[in-house]
Protein backbone atom coordinates (compact mmCIF):
# COMPACT_ATOMS: atom_id res chain seq x y z
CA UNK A 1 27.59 0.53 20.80
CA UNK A 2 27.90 -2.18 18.39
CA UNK A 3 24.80 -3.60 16.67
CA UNK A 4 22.57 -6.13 18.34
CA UNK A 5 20.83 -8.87 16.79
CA UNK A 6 18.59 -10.90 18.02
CA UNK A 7 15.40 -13.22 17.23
CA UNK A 8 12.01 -12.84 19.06
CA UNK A 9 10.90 -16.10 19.74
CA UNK A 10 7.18 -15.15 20.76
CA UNK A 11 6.05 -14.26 17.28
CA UNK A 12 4.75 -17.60 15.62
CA UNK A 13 6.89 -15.85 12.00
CA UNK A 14 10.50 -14.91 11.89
CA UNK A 15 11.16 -11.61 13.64
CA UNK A 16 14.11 -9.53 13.68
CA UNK A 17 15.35 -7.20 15.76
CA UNK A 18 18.65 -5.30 15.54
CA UNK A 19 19.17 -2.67 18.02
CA UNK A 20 22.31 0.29 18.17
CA UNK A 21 21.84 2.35 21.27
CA UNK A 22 18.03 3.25 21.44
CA UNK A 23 17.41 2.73 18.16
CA UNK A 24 15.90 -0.45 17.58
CA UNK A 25 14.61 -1.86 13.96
CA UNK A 26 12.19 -5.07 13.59
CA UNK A 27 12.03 -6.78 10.19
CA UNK A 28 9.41 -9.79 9.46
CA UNK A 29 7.37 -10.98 6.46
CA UNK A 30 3.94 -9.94 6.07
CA UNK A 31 1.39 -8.46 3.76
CA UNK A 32 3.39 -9.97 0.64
CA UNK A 33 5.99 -8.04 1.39
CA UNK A 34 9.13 -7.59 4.19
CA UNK A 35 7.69 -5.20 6.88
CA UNK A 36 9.91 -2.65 9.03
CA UNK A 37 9.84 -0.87 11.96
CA UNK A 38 12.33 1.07 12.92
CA UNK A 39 11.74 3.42 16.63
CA UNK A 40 13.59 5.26 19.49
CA UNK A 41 13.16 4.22 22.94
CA UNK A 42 12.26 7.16 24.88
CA UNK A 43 14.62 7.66 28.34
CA UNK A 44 16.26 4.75 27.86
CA UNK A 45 18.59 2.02 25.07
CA UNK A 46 16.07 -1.12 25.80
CA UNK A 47 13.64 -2.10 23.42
CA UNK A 48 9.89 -2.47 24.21
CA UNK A 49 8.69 -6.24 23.43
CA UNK A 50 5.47 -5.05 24.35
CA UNK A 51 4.86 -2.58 21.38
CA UNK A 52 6.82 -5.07 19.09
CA UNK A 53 4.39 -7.73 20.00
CA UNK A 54 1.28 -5.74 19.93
CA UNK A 55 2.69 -4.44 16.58
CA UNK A 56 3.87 -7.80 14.28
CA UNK A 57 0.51 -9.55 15.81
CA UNK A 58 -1.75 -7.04 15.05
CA UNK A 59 -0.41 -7.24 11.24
CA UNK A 60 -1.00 -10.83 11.45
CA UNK A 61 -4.52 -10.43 12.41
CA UNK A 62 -5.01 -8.15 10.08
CA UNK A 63 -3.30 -10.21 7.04
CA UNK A 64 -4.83 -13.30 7.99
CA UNK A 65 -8.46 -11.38 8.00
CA UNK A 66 -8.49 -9.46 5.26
CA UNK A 67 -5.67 -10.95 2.73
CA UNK A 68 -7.64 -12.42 -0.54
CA UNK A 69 -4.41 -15.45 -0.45
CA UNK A 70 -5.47 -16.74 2.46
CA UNK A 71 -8.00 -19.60 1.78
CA UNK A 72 -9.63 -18.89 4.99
CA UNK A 73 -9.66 -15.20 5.55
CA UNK A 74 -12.89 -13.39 5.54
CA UNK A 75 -12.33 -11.77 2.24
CA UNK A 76 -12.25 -15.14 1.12
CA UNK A 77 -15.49 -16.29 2.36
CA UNK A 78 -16.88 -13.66 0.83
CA UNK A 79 -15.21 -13.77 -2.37
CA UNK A 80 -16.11 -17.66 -2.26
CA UNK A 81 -19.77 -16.77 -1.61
CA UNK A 82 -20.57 -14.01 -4.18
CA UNK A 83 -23.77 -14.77 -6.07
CA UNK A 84 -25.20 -17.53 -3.40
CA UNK A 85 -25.18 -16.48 -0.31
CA UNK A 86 -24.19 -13.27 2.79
CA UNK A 87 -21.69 -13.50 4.94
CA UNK A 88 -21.51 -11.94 8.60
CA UNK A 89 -18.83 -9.60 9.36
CA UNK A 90 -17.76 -7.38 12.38
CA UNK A 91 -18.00 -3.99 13.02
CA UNK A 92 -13.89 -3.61 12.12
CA UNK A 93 -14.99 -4.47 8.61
CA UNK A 94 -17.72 -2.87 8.41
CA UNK A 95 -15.76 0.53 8.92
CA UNK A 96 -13.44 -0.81 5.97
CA UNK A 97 -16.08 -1.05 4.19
CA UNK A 98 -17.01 2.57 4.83
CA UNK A 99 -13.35 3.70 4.20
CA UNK A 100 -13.75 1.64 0.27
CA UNK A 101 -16.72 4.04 -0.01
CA UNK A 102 -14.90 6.88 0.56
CA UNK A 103 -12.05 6.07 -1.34
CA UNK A 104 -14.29 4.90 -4.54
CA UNK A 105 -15.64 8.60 -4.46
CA UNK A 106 -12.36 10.14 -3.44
CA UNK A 107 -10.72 8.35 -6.29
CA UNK A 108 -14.11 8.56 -9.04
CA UNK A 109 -13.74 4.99 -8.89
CA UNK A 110 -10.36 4.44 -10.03
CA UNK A 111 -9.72 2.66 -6.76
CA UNK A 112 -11.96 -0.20 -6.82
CA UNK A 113 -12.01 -2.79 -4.16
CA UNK A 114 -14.09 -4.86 -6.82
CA UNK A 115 -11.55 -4.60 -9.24
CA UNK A 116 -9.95 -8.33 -8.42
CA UNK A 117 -11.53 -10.48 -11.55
CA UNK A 118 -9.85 -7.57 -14.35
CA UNK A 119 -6.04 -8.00 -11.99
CA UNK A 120 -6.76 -11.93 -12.13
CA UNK A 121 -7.14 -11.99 -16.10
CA UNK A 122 -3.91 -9.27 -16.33
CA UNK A 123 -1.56 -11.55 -14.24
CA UNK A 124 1.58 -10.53 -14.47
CA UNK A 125 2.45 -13.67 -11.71
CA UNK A 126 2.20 -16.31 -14.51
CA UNK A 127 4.18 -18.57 -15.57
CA UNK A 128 3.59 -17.25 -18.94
CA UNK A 129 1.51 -14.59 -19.19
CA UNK A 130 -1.29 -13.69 -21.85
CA UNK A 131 -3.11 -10.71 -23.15
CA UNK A 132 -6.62 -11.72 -22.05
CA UNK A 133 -9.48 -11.70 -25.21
CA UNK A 134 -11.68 -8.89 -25.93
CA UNK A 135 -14.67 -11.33 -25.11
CA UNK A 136 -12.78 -12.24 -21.33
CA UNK A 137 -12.35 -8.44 -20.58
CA UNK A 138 -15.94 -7.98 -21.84
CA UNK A 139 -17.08 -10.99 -19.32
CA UNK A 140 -15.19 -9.59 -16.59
CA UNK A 141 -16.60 -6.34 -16.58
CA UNK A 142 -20.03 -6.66 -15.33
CA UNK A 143 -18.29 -7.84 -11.82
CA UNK A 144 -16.36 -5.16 -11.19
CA UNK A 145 -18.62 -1.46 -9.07
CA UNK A 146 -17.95 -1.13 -6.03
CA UNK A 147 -21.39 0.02 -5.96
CA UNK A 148 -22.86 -3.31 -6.90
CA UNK A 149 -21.62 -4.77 -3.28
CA UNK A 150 -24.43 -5.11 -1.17
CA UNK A 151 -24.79 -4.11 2.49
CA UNK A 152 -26.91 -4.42 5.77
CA UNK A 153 -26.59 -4.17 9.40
CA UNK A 154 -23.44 -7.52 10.03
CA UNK A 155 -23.19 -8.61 6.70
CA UNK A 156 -22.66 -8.56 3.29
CA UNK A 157 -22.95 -9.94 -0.35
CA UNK A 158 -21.50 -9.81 -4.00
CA UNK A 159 -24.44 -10.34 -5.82
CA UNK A 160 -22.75 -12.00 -9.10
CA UNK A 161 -20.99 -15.01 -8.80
CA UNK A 162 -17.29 -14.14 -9.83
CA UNK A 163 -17.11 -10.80 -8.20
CA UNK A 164 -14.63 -10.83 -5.84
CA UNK A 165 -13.13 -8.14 -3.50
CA UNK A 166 -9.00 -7.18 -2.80
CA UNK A 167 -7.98 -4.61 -0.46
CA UNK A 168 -4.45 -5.00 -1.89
CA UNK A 169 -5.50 -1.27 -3.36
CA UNK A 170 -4.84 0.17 0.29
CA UNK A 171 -4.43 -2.63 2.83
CA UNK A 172 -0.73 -2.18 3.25
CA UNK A 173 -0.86 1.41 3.71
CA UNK A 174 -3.67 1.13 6.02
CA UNK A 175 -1.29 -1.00 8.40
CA UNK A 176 1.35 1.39 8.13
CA UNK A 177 -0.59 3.92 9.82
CA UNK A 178 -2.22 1.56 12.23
CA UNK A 179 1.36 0.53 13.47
CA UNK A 180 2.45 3.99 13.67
CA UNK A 181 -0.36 4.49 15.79
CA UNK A 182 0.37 1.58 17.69
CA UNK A 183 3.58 3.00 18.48
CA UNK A 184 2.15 6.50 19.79
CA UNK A 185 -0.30 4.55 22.01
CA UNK A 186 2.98 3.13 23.75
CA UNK A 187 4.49 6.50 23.96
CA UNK A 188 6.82 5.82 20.98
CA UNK A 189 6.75 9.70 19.14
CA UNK A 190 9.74 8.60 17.17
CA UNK A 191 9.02 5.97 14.83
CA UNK A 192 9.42 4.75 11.07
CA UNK A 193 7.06 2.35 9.57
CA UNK A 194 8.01 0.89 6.06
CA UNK A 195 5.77 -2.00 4.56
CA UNK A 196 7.44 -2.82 1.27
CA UNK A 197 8.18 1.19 0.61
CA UNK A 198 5.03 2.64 1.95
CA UNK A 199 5.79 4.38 4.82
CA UNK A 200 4.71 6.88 7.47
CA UNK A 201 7.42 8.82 9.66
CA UNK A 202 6.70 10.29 12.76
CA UNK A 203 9.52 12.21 14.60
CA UNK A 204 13.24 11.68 14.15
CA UNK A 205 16.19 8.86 14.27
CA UNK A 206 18.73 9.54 17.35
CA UNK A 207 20.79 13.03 16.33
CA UNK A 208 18.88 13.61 13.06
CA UNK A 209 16.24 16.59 12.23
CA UNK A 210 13.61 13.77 10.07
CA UNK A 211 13.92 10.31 8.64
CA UNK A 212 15.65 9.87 5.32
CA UNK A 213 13.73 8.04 2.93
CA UNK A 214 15.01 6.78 -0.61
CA UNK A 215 13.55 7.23 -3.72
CA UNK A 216 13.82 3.85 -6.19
CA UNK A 217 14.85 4.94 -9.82
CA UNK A 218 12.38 3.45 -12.03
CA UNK A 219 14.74 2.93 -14.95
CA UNK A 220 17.19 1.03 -12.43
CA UNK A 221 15.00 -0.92 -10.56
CA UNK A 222 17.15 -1.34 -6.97
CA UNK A 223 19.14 1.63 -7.34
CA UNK A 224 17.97 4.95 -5.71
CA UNK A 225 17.34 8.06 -7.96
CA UNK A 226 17.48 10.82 -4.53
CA UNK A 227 16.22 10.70 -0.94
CA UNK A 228 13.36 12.75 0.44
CA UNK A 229 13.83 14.30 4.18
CA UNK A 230 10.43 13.95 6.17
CA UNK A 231 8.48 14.08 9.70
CA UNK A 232 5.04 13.79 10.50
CA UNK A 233 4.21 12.55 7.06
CA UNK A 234 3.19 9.11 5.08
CA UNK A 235 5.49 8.22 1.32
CA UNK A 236 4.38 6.22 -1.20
CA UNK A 237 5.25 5.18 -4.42
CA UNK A 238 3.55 3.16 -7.61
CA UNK A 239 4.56 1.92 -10.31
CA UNK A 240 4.70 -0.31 -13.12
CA UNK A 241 8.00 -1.52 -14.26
CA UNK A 242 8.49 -3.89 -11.47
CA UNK A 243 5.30 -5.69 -11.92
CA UNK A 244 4.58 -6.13 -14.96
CA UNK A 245 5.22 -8.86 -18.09
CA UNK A 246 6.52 -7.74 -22.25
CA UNK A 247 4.70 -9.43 -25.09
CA UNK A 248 6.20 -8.36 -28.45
CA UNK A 249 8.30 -5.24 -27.03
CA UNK A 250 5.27 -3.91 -25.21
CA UNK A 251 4.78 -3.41 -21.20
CA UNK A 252 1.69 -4.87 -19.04
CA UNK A 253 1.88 -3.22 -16.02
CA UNK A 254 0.03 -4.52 -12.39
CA UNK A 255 -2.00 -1.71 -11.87
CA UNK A 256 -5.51 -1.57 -13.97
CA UNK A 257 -7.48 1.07 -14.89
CA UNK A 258 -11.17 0.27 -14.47
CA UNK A 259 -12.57 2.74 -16.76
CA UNK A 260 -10.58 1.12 -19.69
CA UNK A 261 -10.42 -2.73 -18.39
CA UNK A 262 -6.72 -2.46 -19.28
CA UNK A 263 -3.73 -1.89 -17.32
CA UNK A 264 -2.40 1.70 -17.58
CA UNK A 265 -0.63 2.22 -20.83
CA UNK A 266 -0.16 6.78 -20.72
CA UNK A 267 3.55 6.19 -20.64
CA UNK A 268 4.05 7.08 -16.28
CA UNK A 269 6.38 4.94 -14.76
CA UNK A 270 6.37 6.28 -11.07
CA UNK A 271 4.28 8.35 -8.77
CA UNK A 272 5.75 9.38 -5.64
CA UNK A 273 3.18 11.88 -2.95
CA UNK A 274 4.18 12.69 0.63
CA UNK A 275 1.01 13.46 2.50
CA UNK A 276 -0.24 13.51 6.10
CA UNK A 277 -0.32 9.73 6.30
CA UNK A 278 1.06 6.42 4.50
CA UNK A 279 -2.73 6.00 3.39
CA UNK A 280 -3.78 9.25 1.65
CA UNK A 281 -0.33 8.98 0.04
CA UNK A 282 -0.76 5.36 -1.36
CA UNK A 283 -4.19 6.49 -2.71
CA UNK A 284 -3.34 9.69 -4.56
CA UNK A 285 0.07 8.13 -5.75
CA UNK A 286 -2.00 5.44 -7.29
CA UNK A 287 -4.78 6.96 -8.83
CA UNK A 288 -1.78 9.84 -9.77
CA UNK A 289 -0.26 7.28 -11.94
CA UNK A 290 -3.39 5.96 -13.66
CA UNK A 291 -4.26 9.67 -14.63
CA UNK A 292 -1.50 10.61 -15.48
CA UNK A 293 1.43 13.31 -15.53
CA UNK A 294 -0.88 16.30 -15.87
CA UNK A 295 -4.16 15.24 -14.42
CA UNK A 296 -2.50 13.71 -11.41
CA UNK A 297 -0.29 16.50 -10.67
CA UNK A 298 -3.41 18.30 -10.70
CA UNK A 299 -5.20 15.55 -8.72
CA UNK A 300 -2.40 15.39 -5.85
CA UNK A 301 -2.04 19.66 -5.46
CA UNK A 302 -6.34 19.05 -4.94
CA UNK A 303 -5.13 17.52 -1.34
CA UNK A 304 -4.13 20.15 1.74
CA UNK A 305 -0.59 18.78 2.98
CA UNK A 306 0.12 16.55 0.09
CA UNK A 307 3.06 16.80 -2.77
CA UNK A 308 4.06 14.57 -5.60
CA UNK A 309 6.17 14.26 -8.44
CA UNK A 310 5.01 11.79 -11.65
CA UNK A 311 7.40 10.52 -13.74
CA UNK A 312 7.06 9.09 -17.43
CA UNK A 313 9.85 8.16 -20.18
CA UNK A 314 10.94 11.53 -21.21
CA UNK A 315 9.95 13.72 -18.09
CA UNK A 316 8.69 14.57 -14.57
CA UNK A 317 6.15 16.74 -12.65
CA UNK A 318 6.15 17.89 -9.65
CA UNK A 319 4.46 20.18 -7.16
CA UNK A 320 6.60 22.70 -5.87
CA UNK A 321 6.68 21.67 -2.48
CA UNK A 322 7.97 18.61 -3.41
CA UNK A 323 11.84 20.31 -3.69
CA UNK A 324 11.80 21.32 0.19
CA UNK A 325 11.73 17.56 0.96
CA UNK A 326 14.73 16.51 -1.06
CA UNK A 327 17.99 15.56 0.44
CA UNK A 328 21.44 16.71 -1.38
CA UNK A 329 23.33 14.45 -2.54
């Protein structure tokens, strides 16, 4: 059957849908990113505008909520609020808020939703970037702990003014999995959900054992180094040499270790993990990559169900596992 393409008007932002047989795949902007969904109908070659809508509108919620570049989001009232007054939130974000506290201690506080003023002084977005001073980094510290954020019963505060809070650390992933979830609740058990790379798989594409998922070579950004095979499992990849900026021959990656103030400078360039969801494997393939090739191999093999491999200049790590995903070429 040939393709079919088509737009869905409902959805207040661009939606696409094309469609071959009962395989149908949505595209639309979100989260900073382009956002895909790709599922089989079950019985049948029609699509299901009722999961599709539940689906893109539930990411809008959730981007217009929680996204720090939205002027009136909630993390934006808060951020705008820190050192004068609390703000009242729901009980949605106040299990976020308990899934940040796991994560600080899951990660030792190398994912730190408090992070935000250290990423806004390393902007790699500028028009011309800069190495921020000793005496900025040295300002900027006392705003970032996680810890520091305080709580009670519907609301919450940042104490110092110029803290500020991003959940760009695992917001996307955390949609990924929602969606996918989304789909199972409309009896969807074949589905793949891929915001911007991150991506969780459940069941299979029409004649196909798993969904085939490439691998970006970080030395070519755009062209694929391999594909991994997978099922019932989340992918996710970070990186610097995408997002980053060069002063005098030397790379300033977008991802910031708090313990040094500094964006992370041990020579990785790409951490891949496969793991039991899209969030769990955004997490350990971040905080993989800010260890390092060694400790975050370690790190990742510390999780039940999850593999890696870390790459740097000269070499690569990986857990053994990792092998019985790849596709041959």
């Amino acid at each position: 059957m040939p393709a079919l393409v088509q737009s869905i008007q409902s959805q207040p932002v661009s939606v696409g849908r094309v469609s071959s047989g009962s395989l149908h795949k949505l595209s639309f902007p979100a989260l900073g990113t382009t956002c895909e969904v790709q599922y089989v109908t079950p019985g049948n070659v029609l699509p299901m505008p009722a999961f599709e809508s539940e689906a893109v509108g539930w990411v809008q919620t959730f981007e217009s909520k929680y996204s720090r570049f939205k002027p009136a989001s909630l993390v934006s009232r808060i951020n705008a609020a820190a050192g004068n007054a609390w703000v009242e939130v729901d009980a949605e974000t106040e299990e976020l808020f308990g899934l940040c506290d796991s994560l600080f201690v899951m990660t030792s506080g190398l994912l730190d939703p408090t992070a935000l003023p250290l990423i806004k002084l390393w902007n790699w977005k500028a028009e011309h970037p800069v190495i921020p001073s000793a005496a900025e980094i040295e300002s900027a510290r006392p705003l970032v702990g996680w810890p520091k954020v305080q709580r009670a019963t519907g609301k919450v505060l940042l104490p110092q003014h110029g803290m500020a809070l991003d959940f760009g650390g695992f917001g996307k992933e955390y949609a990924v999995d929602r969606v996918a979830q989304i789909a199972l609740d409309h009896g969807i058990s074949d589905v793949l959900v891929d915001f911007g790379h991150d991506v969780r798989a459940l069941g299979a594409p029409p004649g196909r054992p798993a969904w085939h998922i490439g691998l970006e070579d970080p030395k070519y950004p755009g062209r694929l180094s391999g594909s991994i095979a997978i099922t019932g499992k989340g992918v996710a990849s970070s990186g610097d040499y995408v997002r980053c900026f060069k002063i005098a021959g030397r790379r300033y990656g977008h991802i910031i270790d708090p313990r040094t103030a500094h964006p992370v400078a041990n020579g990785c360039t790409q951490a891949t993990v496969i793991a039991n969801c899209c969030l769990q494997a955004g997490v350990l393939s971040t905080t993989a990559f800010v260890l390092g090739l060694r400790e975050g191999l370690a790190f990742i093999r510390e999780f039940p169900g999850a593999d890696g491999i870390i790459l740097n200049e000269f070499e690569r790590a990986q857990t053994p596992r990792f092998l019985n995903y790849a596709v041959s070429s």
